[in-house]
PDB file of N, CA and C in Angstrom:
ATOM      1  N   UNK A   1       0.842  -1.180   0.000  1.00  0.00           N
ATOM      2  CA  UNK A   1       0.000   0.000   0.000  1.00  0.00           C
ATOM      3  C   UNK A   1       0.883   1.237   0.000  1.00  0.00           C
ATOM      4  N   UNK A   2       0.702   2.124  -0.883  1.00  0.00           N
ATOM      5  CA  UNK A   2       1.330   3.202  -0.810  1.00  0.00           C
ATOM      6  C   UNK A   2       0.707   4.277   0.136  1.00  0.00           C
ATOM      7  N   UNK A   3       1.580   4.914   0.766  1.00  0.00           N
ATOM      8  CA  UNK A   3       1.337   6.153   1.739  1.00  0.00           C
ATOM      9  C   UNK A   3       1.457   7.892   1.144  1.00  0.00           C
ATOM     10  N   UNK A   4       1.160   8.609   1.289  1.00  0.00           N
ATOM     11  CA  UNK A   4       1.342   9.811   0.667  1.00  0.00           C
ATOM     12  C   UNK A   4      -0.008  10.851   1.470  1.00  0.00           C
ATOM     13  N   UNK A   5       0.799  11.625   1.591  1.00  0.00           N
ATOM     14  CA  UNK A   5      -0.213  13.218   2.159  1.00  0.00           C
ATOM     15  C   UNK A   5      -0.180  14.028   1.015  1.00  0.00           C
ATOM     16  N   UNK A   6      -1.468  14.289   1.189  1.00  0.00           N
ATOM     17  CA  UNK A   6      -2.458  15.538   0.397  1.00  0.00           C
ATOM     18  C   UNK A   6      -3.059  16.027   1.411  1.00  0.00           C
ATOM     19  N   UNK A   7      -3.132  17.895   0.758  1.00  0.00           N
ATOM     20  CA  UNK A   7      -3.701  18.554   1.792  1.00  0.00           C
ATOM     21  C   UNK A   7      -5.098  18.856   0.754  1.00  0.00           C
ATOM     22  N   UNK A   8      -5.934  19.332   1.607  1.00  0.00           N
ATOM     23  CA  UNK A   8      -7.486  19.532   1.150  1.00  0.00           C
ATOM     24  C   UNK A   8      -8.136  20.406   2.168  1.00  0.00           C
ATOM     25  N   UNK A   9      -9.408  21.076   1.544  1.00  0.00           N
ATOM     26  CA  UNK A   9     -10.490  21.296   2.766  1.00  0.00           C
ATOM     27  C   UNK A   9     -11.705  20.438   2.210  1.00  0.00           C
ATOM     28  N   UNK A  10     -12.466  20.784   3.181  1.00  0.00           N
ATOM     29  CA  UNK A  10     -13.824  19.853   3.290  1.00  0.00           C
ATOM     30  C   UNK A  10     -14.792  21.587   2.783  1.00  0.00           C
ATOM     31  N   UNK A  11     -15.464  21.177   1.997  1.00  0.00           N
ATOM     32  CA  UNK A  11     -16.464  22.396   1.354  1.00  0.00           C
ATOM     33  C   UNK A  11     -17.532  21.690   1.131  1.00  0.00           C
ATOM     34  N   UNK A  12     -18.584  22.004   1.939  1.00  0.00           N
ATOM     35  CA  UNK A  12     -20.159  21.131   1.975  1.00  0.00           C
ATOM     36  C   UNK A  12     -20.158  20.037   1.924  1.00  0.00           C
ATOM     37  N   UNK A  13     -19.312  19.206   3.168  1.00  0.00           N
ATOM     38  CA  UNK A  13     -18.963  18.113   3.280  1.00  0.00           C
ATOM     39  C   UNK A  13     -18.416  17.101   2.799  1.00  0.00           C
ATOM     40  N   UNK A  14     -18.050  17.589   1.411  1.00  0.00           N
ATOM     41  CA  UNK A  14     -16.614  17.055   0.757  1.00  0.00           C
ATOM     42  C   UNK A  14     -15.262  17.252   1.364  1.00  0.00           C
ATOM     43  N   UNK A  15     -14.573  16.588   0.751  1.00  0.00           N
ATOM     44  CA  UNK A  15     -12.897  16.929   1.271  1.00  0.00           C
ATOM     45  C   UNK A  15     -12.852  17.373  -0.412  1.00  0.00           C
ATOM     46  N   UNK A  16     -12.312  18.460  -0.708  1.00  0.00           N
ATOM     47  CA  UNK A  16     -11.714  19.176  -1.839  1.00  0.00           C
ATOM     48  C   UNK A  16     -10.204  19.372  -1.902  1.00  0.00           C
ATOM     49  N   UNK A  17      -9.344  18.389  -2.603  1.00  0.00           N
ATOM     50  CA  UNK A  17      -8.231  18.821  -2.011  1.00  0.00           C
ATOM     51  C   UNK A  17      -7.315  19.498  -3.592  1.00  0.00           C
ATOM     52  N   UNK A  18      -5.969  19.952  -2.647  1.00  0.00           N
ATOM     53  CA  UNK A  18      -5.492  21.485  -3.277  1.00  0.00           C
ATOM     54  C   UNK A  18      -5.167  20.908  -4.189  1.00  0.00           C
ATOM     55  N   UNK A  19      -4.571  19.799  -5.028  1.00  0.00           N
ATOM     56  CA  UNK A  19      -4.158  19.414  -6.140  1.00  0.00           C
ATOM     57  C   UNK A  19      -4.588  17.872  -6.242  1.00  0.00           C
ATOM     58  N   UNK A  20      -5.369  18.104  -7.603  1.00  0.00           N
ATOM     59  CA  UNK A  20      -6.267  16.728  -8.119  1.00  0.00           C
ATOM     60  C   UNK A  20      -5.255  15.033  -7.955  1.00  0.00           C
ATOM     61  N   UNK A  21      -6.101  14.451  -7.375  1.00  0.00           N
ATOM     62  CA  UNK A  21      -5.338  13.320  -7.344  1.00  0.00           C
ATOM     63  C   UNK A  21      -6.142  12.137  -8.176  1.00  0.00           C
ATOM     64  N   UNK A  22      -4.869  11.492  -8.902  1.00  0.00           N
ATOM     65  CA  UNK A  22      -5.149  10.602 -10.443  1.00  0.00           C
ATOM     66  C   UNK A  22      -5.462   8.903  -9.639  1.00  0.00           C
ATOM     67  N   UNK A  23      -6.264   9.039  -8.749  1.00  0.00           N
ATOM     68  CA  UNK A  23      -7.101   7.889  -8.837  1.00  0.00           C
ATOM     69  C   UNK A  23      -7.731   6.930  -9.057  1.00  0.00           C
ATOM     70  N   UNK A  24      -7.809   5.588  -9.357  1.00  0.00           N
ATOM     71  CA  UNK A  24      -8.945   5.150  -9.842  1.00  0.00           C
ATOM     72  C   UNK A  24     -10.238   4.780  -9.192  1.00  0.00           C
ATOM     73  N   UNK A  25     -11.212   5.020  -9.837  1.00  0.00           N
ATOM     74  CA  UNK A  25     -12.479   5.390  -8.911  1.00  0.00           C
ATOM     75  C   UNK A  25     -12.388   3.740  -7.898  1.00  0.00           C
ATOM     76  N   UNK A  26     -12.945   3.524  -6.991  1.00  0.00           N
ATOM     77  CA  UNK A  26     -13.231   2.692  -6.050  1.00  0.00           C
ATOM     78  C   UNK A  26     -12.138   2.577  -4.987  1.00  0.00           C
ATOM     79  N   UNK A  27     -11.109   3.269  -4.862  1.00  0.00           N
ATOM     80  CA  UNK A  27      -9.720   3.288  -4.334  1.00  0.00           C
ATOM     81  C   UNK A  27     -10.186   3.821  -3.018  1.00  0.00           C
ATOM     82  N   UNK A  28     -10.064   2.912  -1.682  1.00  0.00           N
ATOM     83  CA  UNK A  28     -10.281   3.371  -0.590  1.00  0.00           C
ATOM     84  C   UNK A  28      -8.869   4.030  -0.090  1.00  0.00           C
ATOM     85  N   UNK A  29      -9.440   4.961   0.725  1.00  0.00           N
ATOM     86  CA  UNK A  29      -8.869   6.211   1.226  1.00  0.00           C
ATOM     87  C   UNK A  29      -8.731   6.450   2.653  1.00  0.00           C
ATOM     88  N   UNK A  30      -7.834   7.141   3.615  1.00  0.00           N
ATOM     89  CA  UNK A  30      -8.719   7.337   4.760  1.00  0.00           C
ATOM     90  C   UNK A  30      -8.226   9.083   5.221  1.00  0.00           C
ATOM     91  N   UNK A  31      -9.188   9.488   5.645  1.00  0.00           N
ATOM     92  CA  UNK A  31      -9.039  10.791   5.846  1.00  0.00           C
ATOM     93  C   UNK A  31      -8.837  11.179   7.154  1.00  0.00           C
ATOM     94  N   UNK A  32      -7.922  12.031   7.556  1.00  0.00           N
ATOM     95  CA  UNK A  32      -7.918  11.555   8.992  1.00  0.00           C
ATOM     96  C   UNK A  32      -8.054  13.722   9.339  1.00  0.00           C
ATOM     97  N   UNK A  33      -8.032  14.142  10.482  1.00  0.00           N
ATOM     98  CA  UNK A  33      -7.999  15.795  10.784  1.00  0.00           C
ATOM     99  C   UNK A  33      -6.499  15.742  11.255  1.00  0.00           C
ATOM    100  N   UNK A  34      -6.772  17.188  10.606  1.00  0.00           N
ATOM    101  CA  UNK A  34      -5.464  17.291  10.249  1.00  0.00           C
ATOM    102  C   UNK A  34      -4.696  18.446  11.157  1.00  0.00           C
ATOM    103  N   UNK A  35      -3.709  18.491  12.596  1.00  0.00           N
ATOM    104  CA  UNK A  35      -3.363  19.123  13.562  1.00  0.00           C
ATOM    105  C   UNK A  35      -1.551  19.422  13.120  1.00  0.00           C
ATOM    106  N   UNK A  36      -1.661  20.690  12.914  1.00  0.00           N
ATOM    107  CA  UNK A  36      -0.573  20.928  12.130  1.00  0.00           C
ATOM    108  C   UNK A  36       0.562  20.488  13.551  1.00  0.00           C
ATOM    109  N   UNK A  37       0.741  21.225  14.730  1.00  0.00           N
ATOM    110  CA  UNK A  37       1.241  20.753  15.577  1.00  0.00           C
ATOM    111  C   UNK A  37       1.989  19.146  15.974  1.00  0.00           C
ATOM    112  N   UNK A  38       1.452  18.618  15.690  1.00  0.00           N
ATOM    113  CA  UNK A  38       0.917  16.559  15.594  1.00  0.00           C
ATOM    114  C   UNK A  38       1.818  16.172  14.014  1.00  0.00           C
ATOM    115  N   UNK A  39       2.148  16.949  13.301  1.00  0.00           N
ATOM    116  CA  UNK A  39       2.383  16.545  11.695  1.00  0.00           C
ATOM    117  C   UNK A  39       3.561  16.197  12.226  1.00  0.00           C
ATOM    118  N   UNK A  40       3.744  14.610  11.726  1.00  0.00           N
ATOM    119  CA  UNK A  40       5.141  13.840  12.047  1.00  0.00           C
ATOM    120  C   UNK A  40       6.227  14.572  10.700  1.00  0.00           C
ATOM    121  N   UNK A  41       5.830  14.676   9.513  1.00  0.00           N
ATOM    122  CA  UNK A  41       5.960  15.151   8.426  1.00  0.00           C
ATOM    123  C   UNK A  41       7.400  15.835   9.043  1.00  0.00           C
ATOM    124  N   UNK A  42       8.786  15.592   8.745  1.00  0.00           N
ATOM    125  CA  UNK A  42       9.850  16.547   8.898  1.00  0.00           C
ATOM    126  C   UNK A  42       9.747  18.226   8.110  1.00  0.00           C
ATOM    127  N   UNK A  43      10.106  18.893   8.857  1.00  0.00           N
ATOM    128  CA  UNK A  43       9.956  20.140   8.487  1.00  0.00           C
ATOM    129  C   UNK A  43      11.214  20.773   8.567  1.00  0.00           C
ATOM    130  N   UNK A  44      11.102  21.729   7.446  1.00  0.00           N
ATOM    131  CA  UNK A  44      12.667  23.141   7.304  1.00  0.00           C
ATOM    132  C   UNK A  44      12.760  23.500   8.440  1.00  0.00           C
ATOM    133  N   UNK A  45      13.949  24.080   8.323  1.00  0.00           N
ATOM    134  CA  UNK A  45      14.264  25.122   9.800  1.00  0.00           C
ATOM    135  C   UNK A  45      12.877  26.140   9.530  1.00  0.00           C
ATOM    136  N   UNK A  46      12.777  26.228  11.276  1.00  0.00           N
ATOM    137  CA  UNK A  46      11.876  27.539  11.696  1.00  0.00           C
ATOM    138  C   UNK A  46      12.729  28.778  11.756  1.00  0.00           C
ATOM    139  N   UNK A  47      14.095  28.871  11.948  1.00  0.00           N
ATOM    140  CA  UNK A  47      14.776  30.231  11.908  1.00  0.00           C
ATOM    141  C   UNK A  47      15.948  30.338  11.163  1.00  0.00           C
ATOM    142  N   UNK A  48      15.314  31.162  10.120  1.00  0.00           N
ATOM    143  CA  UNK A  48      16.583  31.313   9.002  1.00  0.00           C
ATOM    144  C   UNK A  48      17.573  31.780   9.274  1.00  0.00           C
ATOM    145  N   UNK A  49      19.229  31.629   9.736  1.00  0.00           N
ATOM    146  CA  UNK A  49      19.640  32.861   9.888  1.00  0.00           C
ATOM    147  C   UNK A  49      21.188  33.349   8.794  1.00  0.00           C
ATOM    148  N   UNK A  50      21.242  34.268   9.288  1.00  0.00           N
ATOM    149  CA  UNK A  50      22.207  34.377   7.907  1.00  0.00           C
ATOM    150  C   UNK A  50      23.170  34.033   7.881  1.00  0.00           C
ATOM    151  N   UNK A  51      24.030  33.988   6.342  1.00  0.00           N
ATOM    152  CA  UNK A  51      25.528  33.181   6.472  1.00  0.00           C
ATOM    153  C   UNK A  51      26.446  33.247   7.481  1.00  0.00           C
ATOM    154  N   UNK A  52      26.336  34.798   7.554  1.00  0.00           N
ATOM    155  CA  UNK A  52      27.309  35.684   8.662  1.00  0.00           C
ATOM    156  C   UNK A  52      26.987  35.054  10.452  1.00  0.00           C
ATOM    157  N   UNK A  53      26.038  34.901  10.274  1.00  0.00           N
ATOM    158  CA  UNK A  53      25.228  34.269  12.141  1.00  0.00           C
ATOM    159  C   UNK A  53      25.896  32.977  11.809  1.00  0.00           C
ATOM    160  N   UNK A  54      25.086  32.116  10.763  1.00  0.00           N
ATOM    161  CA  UNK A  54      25.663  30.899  10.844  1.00  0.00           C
ATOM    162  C   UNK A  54      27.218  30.177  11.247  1.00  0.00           C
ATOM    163  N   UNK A  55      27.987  31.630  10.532  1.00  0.00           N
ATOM    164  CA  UNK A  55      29.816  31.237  10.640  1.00  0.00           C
ATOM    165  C   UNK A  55      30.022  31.111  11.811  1.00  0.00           C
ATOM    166  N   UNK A  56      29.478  32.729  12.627  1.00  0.00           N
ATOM    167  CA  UNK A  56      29.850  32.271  13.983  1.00  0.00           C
ATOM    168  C   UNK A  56      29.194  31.434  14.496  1.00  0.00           C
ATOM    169  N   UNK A  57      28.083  31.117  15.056  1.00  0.00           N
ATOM    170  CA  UNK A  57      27.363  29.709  15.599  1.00  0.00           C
ATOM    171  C   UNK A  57      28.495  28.671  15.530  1.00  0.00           C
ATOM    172  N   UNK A  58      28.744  28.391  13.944  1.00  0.00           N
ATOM    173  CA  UNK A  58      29.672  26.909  14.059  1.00  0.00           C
ATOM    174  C   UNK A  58      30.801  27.386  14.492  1.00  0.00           C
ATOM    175  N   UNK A  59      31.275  28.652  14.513  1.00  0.00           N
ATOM    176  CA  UNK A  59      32.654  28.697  15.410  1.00  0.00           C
ATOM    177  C   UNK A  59      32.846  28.732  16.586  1.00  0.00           C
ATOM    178  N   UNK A  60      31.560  28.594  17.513  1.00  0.00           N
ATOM    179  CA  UNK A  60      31.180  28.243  19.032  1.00  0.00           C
ATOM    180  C   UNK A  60      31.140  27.320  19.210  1.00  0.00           C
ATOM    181  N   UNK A  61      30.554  26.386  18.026  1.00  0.00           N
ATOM    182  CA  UNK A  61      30.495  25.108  18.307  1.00  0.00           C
ATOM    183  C   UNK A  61      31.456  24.545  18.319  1.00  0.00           C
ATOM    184  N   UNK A  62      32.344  24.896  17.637  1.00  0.00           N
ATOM    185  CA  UNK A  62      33.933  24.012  16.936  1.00  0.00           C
ATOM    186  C   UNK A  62      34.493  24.332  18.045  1.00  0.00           C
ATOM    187  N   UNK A  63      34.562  25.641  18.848  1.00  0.00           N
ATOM    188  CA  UNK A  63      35.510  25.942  19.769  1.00  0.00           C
ATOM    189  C   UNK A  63      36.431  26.732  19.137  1.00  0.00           C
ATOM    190  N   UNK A  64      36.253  27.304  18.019  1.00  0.00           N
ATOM    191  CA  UNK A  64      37.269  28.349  17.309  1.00  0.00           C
ATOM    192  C   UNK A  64      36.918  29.466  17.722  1.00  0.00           C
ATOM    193  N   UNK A  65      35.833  29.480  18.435  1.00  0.00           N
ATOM    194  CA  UNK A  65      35.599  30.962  18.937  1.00  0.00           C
ATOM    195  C   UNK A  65      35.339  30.938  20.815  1.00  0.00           C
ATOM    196  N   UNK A  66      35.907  32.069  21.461  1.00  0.00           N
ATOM    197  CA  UNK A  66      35.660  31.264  22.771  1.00  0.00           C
ATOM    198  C   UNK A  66      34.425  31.370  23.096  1.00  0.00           C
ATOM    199  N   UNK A  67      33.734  31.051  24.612  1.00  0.00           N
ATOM    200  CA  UNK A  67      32.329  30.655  24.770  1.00  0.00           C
ATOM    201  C   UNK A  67      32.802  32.062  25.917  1.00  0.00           C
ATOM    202  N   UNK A  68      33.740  32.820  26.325  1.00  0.00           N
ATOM    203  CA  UNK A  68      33.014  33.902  27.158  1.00  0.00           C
ATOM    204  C   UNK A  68      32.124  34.994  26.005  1.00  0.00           C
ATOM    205  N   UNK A  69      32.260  34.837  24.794  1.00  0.00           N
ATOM    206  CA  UNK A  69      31.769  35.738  23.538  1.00  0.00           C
ATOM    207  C   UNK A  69      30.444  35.631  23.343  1.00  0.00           C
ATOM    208  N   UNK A  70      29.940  33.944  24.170  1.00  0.00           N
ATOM    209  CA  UNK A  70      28.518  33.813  23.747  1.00  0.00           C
ATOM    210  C   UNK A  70      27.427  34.216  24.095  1.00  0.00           C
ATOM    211  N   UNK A  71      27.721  35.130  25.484  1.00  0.00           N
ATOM    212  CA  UNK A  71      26.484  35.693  26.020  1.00  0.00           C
ATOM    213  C   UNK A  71      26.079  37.092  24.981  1.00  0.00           C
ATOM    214  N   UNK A  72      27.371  37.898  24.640  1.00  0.00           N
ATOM    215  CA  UNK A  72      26.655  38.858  23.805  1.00  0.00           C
ATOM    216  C   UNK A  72      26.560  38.224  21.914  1.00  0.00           C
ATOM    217  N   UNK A  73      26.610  37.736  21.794  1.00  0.00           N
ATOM    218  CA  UNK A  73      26.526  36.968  20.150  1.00  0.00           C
ATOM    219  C   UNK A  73      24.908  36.348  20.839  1.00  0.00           C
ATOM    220  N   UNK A  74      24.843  35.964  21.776  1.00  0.00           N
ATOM    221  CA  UNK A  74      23.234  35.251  22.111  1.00  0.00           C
ATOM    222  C   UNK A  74      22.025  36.493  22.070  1.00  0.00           C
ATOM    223  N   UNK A  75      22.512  37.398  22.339  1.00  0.00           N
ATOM    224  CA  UNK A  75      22.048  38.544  23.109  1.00  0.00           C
ATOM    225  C   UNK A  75      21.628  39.279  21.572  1.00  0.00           C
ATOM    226  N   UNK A  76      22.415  39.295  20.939  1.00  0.00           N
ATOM    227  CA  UNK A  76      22.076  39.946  19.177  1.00  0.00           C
ATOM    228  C   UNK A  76      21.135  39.444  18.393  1.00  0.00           C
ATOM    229  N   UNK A  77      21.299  38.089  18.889  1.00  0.00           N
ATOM    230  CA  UNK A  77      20.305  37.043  17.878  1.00  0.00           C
ATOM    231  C   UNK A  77      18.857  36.983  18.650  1.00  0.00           C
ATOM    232  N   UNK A  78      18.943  37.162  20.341  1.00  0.00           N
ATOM    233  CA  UNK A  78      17.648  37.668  20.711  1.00  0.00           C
ATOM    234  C   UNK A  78      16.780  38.845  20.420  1.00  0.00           C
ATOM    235  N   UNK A  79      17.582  39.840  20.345  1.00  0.00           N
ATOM    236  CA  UNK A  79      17.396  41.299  20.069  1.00  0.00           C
ATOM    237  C   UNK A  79      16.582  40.987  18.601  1.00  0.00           C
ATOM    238  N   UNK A  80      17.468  40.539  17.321  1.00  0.00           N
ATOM    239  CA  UNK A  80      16.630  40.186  16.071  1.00  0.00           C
ATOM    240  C   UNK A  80      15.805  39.035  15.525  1.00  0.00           C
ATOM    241  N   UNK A  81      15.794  38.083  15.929  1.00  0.00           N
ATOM    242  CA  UNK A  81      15.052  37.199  16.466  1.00  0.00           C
ATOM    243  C   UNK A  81      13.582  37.428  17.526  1.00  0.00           C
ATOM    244  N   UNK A  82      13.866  37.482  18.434  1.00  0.00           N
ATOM    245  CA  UNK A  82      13.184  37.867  19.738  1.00  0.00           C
ATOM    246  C   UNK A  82      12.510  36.471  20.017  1.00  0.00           C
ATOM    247  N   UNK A  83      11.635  35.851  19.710  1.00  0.00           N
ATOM    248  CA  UNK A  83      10.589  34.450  20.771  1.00  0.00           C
ATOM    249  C   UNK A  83      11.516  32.995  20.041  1.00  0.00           C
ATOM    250  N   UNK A  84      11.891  33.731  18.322  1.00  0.00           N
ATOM    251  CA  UNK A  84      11.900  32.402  17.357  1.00  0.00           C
ATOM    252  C   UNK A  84      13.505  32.045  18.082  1.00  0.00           C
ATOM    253  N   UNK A  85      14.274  32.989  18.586  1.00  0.00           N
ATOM    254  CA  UNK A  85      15.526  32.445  19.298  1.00  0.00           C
ATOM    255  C   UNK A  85      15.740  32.296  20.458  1.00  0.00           C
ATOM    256  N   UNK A  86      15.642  30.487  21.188  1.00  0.00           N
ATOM    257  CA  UNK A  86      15.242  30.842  22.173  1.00  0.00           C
ATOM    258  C   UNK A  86      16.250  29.373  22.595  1.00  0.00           C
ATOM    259  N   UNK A  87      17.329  29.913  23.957  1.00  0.00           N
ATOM    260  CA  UNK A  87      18.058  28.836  23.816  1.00  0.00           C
ATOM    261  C   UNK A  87      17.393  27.998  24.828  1.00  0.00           C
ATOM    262  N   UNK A  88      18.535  26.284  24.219  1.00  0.00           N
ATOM    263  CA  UNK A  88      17.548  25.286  24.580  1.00  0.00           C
ATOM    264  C   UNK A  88      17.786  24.811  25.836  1.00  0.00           C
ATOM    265  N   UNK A  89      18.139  25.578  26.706  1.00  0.00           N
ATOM    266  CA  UNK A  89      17.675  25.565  28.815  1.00  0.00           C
ATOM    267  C   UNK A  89      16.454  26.154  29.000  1.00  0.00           C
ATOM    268  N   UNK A  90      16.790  27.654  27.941  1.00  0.00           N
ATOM    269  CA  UNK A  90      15.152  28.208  28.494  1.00  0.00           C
ATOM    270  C   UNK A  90      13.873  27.449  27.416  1.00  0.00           C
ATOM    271  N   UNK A  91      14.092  26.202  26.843  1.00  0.00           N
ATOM    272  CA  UNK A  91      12.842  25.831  26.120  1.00  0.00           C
ATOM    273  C   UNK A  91      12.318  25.079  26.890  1.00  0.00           C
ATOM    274  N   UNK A  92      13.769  24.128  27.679  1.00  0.00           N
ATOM    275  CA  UNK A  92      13.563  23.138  28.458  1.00  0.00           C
ATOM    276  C   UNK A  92      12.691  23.139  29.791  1.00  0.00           C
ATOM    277  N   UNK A  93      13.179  24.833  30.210  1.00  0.00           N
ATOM    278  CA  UNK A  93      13.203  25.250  31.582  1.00  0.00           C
ATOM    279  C   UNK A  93      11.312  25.580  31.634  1.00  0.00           C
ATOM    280  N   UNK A  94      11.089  25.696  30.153  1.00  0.00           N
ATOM    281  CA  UNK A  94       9.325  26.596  29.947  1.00  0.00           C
ATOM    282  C   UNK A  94       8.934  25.321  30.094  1.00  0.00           C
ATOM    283  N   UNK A  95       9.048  23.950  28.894  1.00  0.00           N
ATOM    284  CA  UNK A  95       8.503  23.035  28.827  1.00  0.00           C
ATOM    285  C   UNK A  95       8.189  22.034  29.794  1.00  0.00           C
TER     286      UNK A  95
END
């Protein structure tokens, strides 16, 4: 059995979905609601950041850069960022 997601809405109790699917008629289906939260589906990064952020990041990580530097390099990316950068003690510490 093949697996595959399609997205759709339901319009007068149909499911209408966003791009036609090549079917053959009698082909059972199952439709399930759909909780974007819950979507196992791997997803892109949520925070883009730029080449320039990125260099340093991996040079904290590598240890090419020292870690007394990281409170204000953290502190920049909060400032432009603000909720979407949020390090992972204080995600841990909310959750």
């Amino acid at each position: 059995m093949q697996e595959f997601w399609l997205q759709g809405v339901v319009k007068n109790g149909q499911v209408v979905l966003a791009t036609p699917l090549d079917l053959p008629d009698g082909t059972v289906v199952t439709v399930m609601h759909y909780d974007p939260d819950d979507d196992p589906r791997p997803i892109g990064p949520r925070l883009k950041i730029t080449d320039e952020e990125f260099a340093e990041l991996t040079a904290f990580i590598t240890k090419k850069r020292s870690y007394s530097e990281w409170p204000e390099f953290e502190a920049k990316l909060v400032r432009k960022y603000g909720d979407q950068w949020k390090p992972a003690h204080q995600r841990l510490a909310a959750g």
